[in-house]
C-alpha atoms as a PDB file:
ATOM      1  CA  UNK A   1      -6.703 -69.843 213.676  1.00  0.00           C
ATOM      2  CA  UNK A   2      -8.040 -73.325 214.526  1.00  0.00           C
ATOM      3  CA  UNK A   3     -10.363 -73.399 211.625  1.00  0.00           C
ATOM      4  CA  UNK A   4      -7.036 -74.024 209.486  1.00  0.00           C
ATOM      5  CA  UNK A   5      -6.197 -77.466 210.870  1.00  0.00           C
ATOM      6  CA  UNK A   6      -9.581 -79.067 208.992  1.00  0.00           C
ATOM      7  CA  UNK A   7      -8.841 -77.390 205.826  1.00  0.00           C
ATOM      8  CA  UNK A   8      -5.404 -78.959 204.581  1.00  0.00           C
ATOM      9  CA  UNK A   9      -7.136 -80.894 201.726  1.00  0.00           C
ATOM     10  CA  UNK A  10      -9.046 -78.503 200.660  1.00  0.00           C
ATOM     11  CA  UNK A  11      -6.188 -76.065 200.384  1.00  0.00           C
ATOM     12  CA  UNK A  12      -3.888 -78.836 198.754  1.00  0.00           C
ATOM     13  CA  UNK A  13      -6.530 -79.732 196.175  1.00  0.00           C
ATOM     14  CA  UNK A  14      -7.213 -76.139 195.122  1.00  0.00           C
ATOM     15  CA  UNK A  15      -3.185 -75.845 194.995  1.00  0.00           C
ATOM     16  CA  UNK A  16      -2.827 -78.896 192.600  1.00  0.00           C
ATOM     17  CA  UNK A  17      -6.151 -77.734 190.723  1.00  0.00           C
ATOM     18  CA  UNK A  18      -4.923 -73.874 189.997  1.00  0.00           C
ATOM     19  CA  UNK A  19      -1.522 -75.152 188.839  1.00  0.00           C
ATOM     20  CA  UNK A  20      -2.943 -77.704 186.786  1.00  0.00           C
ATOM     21  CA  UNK A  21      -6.015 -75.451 185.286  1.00  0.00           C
ATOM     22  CA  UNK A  22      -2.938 -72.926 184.566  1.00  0.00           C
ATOM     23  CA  UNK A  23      -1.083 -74.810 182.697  1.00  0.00           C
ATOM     24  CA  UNK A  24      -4.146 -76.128 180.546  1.00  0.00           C
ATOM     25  CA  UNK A  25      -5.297 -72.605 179.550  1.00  0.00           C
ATOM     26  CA  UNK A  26      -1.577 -72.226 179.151  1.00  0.00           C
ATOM     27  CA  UNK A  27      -1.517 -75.275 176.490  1.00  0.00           C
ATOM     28  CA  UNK A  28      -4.173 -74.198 174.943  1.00  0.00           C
ATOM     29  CA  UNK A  29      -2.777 -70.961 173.937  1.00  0.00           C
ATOM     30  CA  UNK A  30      -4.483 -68.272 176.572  1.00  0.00           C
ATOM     31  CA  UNK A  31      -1.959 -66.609 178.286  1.00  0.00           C
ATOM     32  CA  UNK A  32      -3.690 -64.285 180.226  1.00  0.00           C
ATOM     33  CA  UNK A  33      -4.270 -64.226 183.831  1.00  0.00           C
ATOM     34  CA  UNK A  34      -1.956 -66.684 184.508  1.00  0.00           C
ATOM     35  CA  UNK A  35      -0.055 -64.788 187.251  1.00  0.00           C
ATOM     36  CA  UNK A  36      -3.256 -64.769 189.244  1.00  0.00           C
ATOM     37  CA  UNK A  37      -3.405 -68.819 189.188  1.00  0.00           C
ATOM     38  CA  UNK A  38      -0.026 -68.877 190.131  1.00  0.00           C
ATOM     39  CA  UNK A  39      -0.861 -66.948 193.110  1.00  0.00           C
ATOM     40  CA  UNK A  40      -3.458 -69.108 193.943  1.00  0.00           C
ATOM     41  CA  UNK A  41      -1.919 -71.973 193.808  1.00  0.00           C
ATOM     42  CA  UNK A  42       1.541 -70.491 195.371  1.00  0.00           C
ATOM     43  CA  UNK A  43      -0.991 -69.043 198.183  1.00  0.00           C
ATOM     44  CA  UNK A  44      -3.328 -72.474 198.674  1.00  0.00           C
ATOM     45  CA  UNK A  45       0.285 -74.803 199.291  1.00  0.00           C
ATOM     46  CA  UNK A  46       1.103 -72.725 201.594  1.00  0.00           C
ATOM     47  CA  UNK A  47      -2.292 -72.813 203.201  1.00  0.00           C
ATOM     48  CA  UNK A  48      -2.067 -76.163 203.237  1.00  0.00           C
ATOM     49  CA  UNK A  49       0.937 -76.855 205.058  1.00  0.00           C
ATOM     50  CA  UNK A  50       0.220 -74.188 207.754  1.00  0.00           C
ATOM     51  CA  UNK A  51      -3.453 -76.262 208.199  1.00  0.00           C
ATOM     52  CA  UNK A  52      -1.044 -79.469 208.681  1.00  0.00           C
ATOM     53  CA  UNK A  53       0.972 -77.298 211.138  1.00  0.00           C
ATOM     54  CA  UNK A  54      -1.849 -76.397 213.050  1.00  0.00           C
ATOM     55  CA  UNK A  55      -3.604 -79.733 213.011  1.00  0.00           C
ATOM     56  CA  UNK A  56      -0.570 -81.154 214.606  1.00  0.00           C
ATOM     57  CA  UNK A  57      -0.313 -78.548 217.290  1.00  0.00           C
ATOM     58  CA  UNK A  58      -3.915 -78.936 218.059  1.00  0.00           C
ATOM     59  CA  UNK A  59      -3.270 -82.913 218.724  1.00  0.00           C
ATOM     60  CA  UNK A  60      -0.357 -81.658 220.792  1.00  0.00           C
ATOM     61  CA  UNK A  61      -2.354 -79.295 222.411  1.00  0.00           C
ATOM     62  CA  UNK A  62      -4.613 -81.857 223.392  1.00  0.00           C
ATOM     63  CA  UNK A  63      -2.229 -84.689 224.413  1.00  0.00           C
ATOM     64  CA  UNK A  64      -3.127 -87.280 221.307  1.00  0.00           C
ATOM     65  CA  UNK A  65       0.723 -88.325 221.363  1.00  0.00           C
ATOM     66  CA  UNK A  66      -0.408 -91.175 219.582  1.00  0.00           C
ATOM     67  CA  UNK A  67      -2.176 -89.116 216.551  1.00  0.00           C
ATOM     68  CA  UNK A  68       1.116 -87.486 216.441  1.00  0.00           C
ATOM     69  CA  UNK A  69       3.192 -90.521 216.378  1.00  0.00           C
ATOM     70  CA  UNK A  70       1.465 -91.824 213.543  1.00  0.00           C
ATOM     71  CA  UNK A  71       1.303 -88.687 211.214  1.00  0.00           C
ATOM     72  CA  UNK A  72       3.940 -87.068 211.471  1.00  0.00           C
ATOM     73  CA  UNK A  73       7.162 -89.297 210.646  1.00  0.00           C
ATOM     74  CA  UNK A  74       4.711 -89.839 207.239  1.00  0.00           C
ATOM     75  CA  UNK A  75       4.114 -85.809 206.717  1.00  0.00           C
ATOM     76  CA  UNK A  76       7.453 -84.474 206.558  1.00  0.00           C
ATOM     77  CA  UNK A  77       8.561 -86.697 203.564  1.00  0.00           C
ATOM     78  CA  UNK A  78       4.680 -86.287 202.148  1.00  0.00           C
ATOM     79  CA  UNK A  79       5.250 -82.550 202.134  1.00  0.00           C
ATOM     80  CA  UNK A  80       8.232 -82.696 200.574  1.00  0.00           C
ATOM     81  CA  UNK A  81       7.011 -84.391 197.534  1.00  0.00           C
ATOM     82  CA  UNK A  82       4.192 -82.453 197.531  1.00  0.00           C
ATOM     83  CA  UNK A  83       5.857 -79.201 197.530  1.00  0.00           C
ATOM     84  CA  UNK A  84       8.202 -80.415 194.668  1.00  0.00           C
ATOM     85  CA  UNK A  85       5.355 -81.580 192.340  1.00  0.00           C
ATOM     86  CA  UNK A  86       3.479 -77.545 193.053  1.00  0.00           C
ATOM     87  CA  UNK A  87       6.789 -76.072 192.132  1.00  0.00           C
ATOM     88  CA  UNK A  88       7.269 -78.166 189.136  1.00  0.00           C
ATOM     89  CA  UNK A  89       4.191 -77.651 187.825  1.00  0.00           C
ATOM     90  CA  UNK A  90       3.963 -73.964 188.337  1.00  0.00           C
ATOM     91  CA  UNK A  91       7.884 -73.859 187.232  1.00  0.00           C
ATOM     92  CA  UNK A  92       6.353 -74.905 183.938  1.00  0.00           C
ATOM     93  CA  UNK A  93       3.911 -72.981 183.823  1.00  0.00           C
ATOM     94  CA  UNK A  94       6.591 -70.030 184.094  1.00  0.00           C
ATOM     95  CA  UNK A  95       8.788 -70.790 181.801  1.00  0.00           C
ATOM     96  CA  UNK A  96       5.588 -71.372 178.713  1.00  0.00           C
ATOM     97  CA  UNK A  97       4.744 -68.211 179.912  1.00  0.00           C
ATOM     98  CA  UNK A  98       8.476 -66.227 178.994  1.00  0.00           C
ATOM     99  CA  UNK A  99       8.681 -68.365 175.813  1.00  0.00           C
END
């Protein structure tokens, strides 16, 4: 699956732009089809991390210690933001939906 580890902002942006595009139509009083931009955007974070996962193995793969050095002390705290701002947003998005 080495065609993953070039795809990690693609996957992140389509994560961000479900969630967001959710919670817009959401706003806006459509509540329909919402569960299938959840999974989208649930499905494309993940994506996106396991791209990052693979990009990294592929530099260690390949003996870029240096690529490695500088990336990832930066990703793990990057991801972790990340991954808090996709559940918050589709956390919202849940809880419009129930009320």
């Amino acid at each position: 699956m080495t065609f993953l580890s070039a795809w990690w902002v693609f996957f992140g942006a389509l994560a961000f732009f479900t969630a967001i595009a959710n919670l817009v139509r959401n706003i806006k009083g459509n509540h329909n089809g919402w569960e299938f931009l959840m999974f989208v955007s649930l499905s494309s974070g993940l994506l996106a991390m396991l791209s990052q996962y693979h990009m990294t193995g592929k530099w260690a793969s390949a003996g870029d210690w240096s690529a490695i050095g500088d990336v990832a002390p930066h990703m793990g705290s990057m991801l972790t933001w990340i991954v808090i701002a996709g559940i918050f947003l589709n956390s919202v998005v849940v809880y419009l939906n129930k009320n």
